[in-house]
Protein backbone atom coordinates (compact mmCIF):
# COMPACT_ATOMS: atom_id res chain seq x y z
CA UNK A 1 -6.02 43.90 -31.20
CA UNK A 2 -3.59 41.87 -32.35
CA UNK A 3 -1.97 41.58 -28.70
CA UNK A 4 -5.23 41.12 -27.13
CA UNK A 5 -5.87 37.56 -29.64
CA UNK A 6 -2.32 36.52 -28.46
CA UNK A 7 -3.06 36.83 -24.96
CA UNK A 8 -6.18 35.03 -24.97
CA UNK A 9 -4.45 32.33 -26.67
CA UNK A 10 -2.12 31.77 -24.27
CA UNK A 11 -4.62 31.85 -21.17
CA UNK A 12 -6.38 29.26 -22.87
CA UNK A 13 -3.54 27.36 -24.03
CA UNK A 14 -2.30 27.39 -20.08
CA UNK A 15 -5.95 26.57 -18.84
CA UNK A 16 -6.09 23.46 -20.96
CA UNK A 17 -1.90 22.93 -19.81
CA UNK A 18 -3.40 22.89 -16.53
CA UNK A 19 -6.30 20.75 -17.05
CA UNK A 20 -3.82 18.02 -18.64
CA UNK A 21 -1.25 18.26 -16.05
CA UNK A 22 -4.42 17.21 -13.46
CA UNK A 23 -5.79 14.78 -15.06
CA UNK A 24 -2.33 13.27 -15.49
CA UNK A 25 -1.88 13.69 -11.29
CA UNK A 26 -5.12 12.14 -11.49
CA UNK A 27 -4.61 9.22 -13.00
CA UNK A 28 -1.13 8.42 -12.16
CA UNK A 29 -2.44 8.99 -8.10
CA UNK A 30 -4.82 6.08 -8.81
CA UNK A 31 -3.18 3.81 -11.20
CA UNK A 32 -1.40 1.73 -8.98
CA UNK A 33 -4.53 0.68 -6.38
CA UNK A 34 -6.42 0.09 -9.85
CA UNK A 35 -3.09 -2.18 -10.82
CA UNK A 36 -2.41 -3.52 -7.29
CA UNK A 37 -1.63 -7.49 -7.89
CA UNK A 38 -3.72 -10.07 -5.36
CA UNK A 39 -0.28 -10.98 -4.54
CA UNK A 40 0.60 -7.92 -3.42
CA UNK A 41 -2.43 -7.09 -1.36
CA UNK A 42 -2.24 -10.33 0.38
CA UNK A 43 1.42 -9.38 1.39
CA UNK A 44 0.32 -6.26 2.24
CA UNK A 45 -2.32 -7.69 4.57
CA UNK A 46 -0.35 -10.38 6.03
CA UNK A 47 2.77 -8.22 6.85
CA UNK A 48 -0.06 -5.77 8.89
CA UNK A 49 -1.47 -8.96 10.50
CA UNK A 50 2.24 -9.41 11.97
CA UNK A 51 2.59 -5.67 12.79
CA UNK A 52 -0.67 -5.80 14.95
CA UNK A 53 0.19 -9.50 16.41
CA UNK A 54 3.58 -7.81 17.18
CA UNK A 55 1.29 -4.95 19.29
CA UNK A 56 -0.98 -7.35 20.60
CA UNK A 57 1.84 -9.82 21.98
CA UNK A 58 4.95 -7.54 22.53
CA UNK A 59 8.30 -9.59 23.23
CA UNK A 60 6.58 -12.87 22.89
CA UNK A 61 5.48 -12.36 19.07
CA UNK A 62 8.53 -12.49 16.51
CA UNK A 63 7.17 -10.19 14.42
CA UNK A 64 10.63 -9.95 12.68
CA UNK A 65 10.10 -13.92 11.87
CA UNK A 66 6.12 -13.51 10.85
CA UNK A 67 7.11 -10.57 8.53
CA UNK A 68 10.11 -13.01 6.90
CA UNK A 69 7.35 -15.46 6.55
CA UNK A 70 4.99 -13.51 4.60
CA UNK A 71 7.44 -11.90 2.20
CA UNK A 72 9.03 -16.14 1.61
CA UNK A 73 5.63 -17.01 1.04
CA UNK A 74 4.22 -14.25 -0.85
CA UNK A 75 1.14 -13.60 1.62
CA UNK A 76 -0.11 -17.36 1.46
CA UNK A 77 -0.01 -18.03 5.01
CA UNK A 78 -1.62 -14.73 6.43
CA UNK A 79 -1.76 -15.37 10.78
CA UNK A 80 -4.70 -14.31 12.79
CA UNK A 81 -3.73 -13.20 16.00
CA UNK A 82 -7.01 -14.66 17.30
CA UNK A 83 -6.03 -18.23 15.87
CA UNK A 84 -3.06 -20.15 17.61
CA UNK A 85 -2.24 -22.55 15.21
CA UNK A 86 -1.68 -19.42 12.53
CA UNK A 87 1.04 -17.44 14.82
CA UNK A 88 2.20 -20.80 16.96
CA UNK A 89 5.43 -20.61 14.80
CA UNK A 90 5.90 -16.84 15.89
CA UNK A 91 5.43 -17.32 19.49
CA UNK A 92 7.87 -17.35 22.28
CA UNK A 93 8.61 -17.09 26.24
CA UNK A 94 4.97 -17.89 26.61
CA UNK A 95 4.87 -19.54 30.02
């Protein structure tokens, strides 16, 4: 009897082991979005503004320059591909 008390003890001391390790996952998984800085998510959006200007205008977009840009200015000046005067520093060879 005694054997059978000790193994239901440890089953449930494993089940709640698990449970805590999970919730742990759980919460470190989403900590950082729930801690994510407006800085940082501005960077984060600029820098993928000059990644798809980069697609959009191949070897006439210095995406190198744009990306350089963001990370000086911490995501301030975000460009639009769609607005000249936002990626005019970042163009070149344009004929």
């Amino acid at each position: 009897m005694s054997s059978t008390k000790s193994t239901i003890s440890m089953e449930r001391t494993l089940v709640l082991l698990s449970f805590v390790v999970m919730a742990m996952s759980l919460v470190l998984a989403f900590a950082p979005a729930a801690m994510a800085s407006p800085t940082g998510d501005l960077l984060a959006v600029c820098l993928r503004n000059c990644a798809q200007c980069k697609k959009m205008f191949g070897k006439y977009f210095e995406g190198q320059l744009c990306a350089e840009a963001c990370v000086q200015f911490k995501g301030q000046l975000v460009p639009e591909c769609t607005d000249r005067e936002s990626i005019a520093p970042y163009l070149s060879n344009l004929v």
